[in-house]
Structures are given as C-alpha cells and as structure tokens.
Protein backbone atom coordinates (compact mmCIF):
# COMPACT_ATOMS: atom_id res chain seq x y z
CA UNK A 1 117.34 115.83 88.14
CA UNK A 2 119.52 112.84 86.97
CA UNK A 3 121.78 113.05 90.37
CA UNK A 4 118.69 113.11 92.97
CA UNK A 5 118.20 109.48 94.67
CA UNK A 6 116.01 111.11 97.52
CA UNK A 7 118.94 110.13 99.57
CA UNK A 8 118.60 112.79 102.40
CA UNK A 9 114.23 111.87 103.10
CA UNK A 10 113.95 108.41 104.47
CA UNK A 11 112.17 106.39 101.69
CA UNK A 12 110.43 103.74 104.55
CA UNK A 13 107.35 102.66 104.50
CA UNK A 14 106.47 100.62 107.63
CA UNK A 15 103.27 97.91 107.62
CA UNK A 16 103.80 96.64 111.28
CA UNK A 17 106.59 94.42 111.57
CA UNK A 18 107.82 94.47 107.74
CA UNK A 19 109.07 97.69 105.80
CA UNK A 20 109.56 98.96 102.49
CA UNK A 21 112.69 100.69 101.90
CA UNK A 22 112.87 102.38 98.15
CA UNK A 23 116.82 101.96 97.11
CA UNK A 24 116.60 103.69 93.49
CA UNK A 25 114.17 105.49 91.59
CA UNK A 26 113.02 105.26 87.88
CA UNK A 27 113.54 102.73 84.89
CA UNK A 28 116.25 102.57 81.98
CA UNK A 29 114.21 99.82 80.38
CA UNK A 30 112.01 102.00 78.28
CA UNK A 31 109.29 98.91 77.37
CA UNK A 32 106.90 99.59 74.60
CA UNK A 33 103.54 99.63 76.86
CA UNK A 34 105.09 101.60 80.10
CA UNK A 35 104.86 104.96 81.00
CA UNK A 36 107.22 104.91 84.05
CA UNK A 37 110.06 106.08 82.46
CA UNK A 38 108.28 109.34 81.10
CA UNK A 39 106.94 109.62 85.00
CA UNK A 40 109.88 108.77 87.00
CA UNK A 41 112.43 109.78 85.33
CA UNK A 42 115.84 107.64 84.24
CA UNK A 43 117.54 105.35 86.73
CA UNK A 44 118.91 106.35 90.18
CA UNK A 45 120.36 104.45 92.52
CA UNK A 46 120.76 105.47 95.97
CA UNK A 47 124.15 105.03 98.08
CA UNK A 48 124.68 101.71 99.28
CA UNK A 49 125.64 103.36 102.61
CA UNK A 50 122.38 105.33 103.63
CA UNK A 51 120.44 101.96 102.63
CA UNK A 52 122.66 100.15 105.05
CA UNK A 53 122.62 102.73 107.66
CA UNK A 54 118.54 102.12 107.28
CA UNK A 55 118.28 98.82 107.18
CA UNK A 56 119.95 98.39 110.93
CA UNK A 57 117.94 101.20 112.36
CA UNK A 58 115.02 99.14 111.14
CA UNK A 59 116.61 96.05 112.80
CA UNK A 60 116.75 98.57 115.99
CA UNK A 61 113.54 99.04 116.05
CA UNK A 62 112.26 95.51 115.87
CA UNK A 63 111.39 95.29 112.09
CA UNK A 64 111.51 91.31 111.21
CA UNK A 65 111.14 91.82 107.70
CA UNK A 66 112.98 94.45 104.75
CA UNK A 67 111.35 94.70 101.40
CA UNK A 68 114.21 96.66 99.04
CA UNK A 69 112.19 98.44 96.37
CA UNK A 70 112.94 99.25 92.81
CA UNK A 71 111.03 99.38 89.31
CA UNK A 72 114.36 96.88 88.45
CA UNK A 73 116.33 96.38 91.92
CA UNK A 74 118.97 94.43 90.06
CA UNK A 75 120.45 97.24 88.19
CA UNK A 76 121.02 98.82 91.20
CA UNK A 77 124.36 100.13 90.73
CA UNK A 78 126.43 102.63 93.53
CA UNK A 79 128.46 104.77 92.06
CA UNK A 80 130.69 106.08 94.87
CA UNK A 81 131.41 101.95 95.83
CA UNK A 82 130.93 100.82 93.00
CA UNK A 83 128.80 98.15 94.37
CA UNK A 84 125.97 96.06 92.71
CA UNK A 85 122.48 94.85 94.05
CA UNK A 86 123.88 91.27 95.16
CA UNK A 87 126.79 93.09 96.98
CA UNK A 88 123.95 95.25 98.55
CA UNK A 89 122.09 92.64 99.64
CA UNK A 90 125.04 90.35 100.84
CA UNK A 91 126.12 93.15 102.91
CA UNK A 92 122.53 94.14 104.21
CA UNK A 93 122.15 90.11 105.09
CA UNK A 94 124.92 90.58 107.35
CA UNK A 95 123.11 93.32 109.87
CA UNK A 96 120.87 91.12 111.18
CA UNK A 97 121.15 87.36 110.24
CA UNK A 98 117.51 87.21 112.02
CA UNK A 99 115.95 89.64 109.73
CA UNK A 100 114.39 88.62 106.79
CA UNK A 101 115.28 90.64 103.35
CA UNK A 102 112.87 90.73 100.18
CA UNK A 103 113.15 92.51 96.89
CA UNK A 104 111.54 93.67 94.01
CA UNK A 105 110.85 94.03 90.83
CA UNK A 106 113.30 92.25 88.69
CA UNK A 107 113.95 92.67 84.77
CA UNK A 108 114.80 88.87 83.40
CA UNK A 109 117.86 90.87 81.71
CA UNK A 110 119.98 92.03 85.10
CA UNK A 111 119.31 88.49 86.81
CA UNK A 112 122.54 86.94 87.62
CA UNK A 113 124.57 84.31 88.99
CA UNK A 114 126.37 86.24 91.31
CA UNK A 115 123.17 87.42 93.11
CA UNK A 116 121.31 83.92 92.90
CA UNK A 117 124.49 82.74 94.58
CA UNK A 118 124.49 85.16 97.63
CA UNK A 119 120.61 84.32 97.96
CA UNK A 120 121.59 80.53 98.22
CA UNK A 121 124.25 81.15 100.59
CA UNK A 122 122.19 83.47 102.75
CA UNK A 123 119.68 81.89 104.78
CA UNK A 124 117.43 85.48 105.47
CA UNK A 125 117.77 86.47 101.67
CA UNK A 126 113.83 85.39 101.42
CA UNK A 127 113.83 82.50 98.64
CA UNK A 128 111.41 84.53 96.52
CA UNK A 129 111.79 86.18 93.12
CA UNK A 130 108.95 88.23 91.01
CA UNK A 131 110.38 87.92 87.70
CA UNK A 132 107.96 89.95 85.22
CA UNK A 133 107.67 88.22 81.96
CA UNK A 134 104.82 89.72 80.08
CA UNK A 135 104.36 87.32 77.28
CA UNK A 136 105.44 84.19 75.87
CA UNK A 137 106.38 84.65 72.35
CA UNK A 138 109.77 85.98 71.33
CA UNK A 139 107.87 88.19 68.77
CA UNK A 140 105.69 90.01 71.40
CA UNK A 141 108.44 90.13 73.79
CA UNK A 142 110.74 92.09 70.93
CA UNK A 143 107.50 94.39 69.70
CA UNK A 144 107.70 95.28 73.82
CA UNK A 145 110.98 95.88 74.18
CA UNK A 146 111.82 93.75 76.70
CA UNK A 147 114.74 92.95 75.71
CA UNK A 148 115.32 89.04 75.88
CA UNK A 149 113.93 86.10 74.08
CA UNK A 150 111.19 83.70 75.26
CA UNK A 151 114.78 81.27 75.37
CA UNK A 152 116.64 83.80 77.37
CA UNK A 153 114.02 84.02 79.97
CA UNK A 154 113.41 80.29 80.34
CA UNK A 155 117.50 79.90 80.99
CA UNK A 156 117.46 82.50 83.16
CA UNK A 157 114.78 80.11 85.04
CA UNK A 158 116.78 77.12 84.97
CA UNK A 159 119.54 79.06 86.77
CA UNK A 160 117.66 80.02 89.38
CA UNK A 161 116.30 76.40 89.53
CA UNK A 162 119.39 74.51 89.58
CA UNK A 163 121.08 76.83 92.07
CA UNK A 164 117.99 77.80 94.19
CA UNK A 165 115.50 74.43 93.81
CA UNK A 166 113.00 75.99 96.58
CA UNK A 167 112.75 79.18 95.00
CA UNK A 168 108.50 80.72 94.61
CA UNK A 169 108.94 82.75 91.30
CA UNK A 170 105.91 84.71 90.42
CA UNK A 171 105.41 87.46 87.38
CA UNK A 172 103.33 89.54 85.09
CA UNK A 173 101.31 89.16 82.08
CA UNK A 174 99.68 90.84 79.42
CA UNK A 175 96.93 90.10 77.41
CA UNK A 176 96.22 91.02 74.33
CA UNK A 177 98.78 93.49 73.52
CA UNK A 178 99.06 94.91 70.04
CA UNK A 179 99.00 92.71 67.44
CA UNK A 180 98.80 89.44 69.68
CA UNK A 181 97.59 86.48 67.64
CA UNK A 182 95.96 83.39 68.82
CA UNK A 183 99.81 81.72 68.43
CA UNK A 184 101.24 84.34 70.63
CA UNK A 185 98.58 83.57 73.42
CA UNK A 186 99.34 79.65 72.87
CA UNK A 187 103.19 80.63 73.48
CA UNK A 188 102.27 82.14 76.97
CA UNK A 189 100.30 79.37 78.18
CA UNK A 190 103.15 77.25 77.43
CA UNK A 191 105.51 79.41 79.28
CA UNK A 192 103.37 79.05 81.94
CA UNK A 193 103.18 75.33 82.18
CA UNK A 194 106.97 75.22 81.83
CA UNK A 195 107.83 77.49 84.40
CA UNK A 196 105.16 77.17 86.76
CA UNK A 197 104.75 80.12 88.40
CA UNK A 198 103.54 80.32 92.47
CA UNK A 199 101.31 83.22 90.87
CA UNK A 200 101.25 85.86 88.17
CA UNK A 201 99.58 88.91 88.09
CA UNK A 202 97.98 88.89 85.04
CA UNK A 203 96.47 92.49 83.02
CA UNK A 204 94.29 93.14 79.86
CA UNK A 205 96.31 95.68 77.40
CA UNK A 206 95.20 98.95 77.65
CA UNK A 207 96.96 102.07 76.18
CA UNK A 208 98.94 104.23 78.13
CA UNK A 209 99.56 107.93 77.53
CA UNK A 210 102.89 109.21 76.16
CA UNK A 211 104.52 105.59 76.18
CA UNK A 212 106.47 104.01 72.48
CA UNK A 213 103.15 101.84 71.71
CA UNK A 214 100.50 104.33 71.74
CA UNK A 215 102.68 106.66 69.24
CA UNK A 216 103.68 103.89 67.04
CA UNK A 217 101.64 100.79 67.49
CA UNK A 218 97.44 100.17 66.80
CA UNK A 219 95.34 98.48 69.94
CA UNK A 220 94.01 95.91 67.47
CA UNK A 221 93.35 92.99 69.72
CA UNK A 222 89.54 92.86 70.06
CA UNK A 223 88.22 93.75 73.72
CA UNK A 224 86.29 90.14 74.20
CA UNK A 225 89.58 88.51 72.64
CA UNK A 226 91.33 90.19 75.78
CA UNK A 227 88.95 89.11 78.11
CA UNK A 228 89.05 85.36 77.11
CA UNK A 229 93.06 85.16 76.74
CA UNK A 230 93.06 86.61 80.18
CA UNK A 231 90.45 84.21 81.70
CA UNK A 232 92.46 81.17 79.57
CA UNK A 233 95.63 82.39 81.75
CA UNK A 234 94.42 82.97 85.30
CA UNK A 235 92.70 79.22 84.93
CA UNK A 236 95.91 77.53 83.70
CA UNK A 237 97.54 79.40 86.56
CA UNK A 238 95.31 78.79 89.30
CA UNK A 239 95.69 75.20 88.43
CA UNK A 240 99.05 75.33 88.37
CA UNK A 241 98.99 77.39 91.80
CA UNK A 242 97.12 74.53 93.41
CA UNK A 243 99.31 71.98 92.29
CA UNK A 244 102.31 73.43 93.63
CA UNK A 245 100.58 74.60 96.90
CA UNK A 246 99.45 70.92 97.29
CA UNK A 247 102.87 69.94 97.21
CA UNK A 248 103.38 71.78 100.54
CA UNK A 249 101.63 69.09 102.20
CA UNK A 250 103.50 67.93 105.40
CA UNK A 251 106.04 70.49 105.20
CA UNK A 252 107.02 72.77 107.57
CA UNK A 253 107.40 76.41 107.32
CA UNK A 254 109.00 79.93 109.00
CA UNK A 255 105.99 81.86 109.35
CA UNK A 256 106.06 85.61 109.72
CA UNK A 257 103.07 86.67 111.63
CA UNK A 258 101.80 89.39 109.45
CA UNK A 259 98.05 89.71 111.53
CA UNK A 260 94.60 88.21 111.71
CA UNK A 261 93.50 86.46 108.78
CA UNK A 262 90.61 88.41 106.54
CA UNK A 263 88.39 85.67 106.86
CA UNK A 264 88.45 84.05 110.61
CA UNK A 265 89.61 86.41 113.84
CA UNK A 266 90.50 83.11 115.41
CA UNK A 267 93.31 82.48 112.75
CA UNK A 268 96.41 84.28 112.09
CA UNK A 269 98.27 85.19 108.58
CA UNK A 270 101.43 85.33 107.79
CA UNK A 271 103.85 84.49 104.81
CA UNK A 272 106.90 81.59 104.58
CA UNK A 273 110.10 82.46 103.36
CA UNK A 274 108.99 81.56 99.66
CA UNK A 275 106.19 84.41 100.23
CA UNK A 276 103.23 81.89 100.26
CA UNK A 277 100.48 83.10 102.88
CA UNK A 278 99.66 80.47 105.32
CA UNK A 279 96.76 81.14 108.03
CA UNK A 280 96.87 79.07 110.82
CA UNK A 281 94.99 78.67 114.50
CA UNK A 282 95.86 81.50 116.86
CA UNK A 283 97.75 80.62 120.37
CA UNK A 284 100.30 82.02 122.11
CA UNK A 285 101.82 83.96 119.30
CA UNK A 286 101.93 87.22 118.60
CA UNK A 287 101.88 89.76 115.23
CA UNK A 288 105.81 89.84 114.48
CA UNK A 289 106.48 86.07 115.42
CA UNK A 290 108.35 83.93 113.34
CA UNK A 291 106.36 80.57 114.09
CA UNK A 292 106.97 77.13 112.34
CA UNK A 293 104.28 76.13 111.14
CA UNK A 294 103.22 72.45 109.21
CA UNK A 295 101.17 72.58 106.46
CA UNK A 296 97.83 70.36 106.57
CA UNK A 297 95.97 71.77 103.90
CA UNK A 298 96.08 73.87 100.79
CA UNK A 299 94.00 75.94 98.20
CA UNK A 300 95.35 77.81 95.30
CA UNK A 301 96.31 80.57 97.17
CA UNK A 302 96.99 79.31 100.80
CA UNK A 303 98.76 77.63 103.04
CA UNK A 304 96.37 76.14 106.43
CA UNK A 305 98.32 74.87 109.00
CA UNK A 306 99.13 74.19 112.74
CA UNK A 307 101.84 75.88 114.70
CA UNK A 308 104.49 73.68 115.79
C-alpha cells in the first residue's frame, strides 16, 4: 500500500562496523529508462522517530558508520513531524558526534541549501555526495525525465562547492540512450571535465520492461556506438580520478578500518570521510578503527598510505 514504510521490521543491514539503514521506500521521479517506480511502488518515507530510535541502538552496539538509504533520500519527508531529510540528518548527527553518517542516492532536483548547510556544520555528516546525472545534454536529460537542465545541475554543483569545497561527488551515466547523437555524447564529456567527478558509475542503455521509454521511445543507438561512448567516458574519468586522487598527496586522512585489503593480507582498507578507499600497512589497529592516515601515494582508485 501507499501508507506502508516497513516501519515495524528493522530495515538494517550490518557489514561489520558500518550499516545500512533503509529510511523510505520507492521513487516519485518516474525517469524515462527506470523501472523502479513500477517495482517499488510510489514514495514512502518512514517516521523520523523509528530511524532515530535505530540509529542510537546502532551507536549501542558499536557501529562507527550509518549509511541512510533511499532511491532519492532527499525527498524524505515525515509526515507526522513534518520534518525533512536535512532535519533528519541534523538530528541523527547529534546521537553520536563520533559516528559517522552517509547517504544515498540523491536526485539533483531535492538538493538544497539547507541540507548542504547542516553537512558543513556537522563534522560526522561524511563529506560525500552521489549525485546521479545520467547525461550531459539538456535534450537527453528532458527525453529522460529527469527533470533539470544540464545548467540546473552544474549550479546545483557550484553550491555544494562553494559551501562544501572538500566535498567527493560521484554519479551515474548512460550511454547511448535513445536517440543520443554524437553532440549529446560530446555534452557529457564536458560535464565531466567541468565537474570532475571522484568516480561515476557509468552503464550502456539497455531497455527495461514496463518503464515510459520502452513504450514510447526506439533503442536506436547502435550497440558498438554504445560500447565506444562508454569506453570514451570511463577514460576521461579515470583520468580525471587520478588527477584528483594525486592531489591527496601529503594529506592526511580519518580512516575507517573497513578490513584487509583484496590484494595484500599485510595491508588494511578502509575509506576517508570523502569515501575514497585508502589501504595502508597493518599495525596495531584493528577492523572498526578510525586511524589517521597520510597519503604517500595514489592510483585512480586509491589512496596508499602510512598510519600516523
């Protein structure tokens, strides 16, 4: 039904010494390619109360680190407070100022000032924002229905910039949706290289069941055209990636221990703050650790360092 949040099952999922806590269910957003709304169902939010209530018995038990989960956290709205998703996360900030607090995913559209504000004030509001962008061009983006312009996106960027300078943004992409041309592409590589993005996850178009652009829209974008757009994209953003992960040089960083790292037993993993993964040489520490740690070396996707 419309009313049910889930609100009486815990929604946690726990990964050692971070957790997942789901805070509403299903998507208003109704974008041309997605099929969530058919599958989930229309927006729910949760009461801000039970998600409080959960995030300090997660602080009880020693969690270090709260990921709030949504397919659009920010239009988390509680009825029965009437309280918004930077009220929600001012107020879970507050129940354990040691705790670190994630979210995501965010639609460009319900990004505001008021909630880039309370993550600048708050030092364990994790400086991190996946911002979902799927194309460049203002065309594409309106054949989507996303909602925004290419220009409304990038100033919702420079607000986040100006107020939150040390802020990792990262996002989605999609190539070769219908009707793409080779100017569209052109428009997202640009957006890239204006933005630069810590990372994107980046997709070839494929249709999608029951959703607006299979009943009204033709897959026209050749398969190989896909596959080169793509590989044009997640180049220009691995260099990009490596460029701004070279820039970490010398710095020094909260580091949650998250475990070993994949490729050396001898190392640990963990992520800063701005959700870059740094791996570092094992000592006294232990999984769950918050370690400072300074950054000697980079690649396109890590931080190396030394414990400080």
């Amino acid at each position: 039904s419309l009313e049910e949040t889930y609100a009486d099952i815990t929604p946690v999922r726990r990964e050692g010494h971070s957790a997942f806590l789901a805070i509403m269910r299903g998507c208003d957003n109704m974008c041309a390619f997605c099929v969530v709304p058919f599958t989930r169902g229309r927006e729910r939010s949760r009461g801000m109360q039970s998600i409080l209530d959960e995030v300090k018995m997660l602080s009880d038990e020693g969690i270090r680190e709260v990921t709030l989960l949504g397919q659009n956290v920010n239009s988390y709205f509680d009825e029965s407070s009437k309280s918004n998703f930077a009220e929600l996360i001012y107020r879970a900030s507050l129940i354990d100022p040691s705790m670190r607090i994630r979210f995501m995913t965010s639609h460009p559209k319900d990004i505001s000032e008021e909630l880039i504000n309370v993550m600048a004030e708050r030092t364990n509001l994790c400086k991190f924002i996946h911002l979902p962008v799927q194309s460049g061009s203002t065309r594409m983006l309106e054949l989507m229905n996303r909602n925004h312009t290419r220009e409304e996106y990038l100033r919702k960027i420079e607000m986040i910039r100006s107020k939150l300078p040390e802020c990792s943004i990262s996002t989605d992409i999609i190539a070769g949706f219908c009707t793409e041309t080779e100017a569209d592409h052109q428009e997202t590589l640009s957006l890239l290289e204006a933005v630069r993005y810590d990372y994107a996850f980046t997709f070839v178009y494929s249709v999608r069941s029951n959703t607006w652009a299979e009943r009204n829209l033709v897959d026209d974008v050749p398969s190989e055209v896909k596959q080169r757009r793509l590989q044009e994209i997640i180049a220009l953003q691995q260099r990009i990636s490596a460029e701004l992960y070279r820039q970490d040089v010398g710095k020094i960083h909260q580091v949650l221990i998250e475990g070993e790292s994949k490729r050396s037993d001898e190392m640990w993993m963990g992520r800063t703050d701005t959700n870059r993964v740094a791996v570092f040489a094992k000592d006294l520490h232990n999984v769950g650790d918050l370690v400072r740690v300074k950054v000697t070396n980079t690649t396109s996707a890590t931080l190396i360092g030394e414990a400080i």
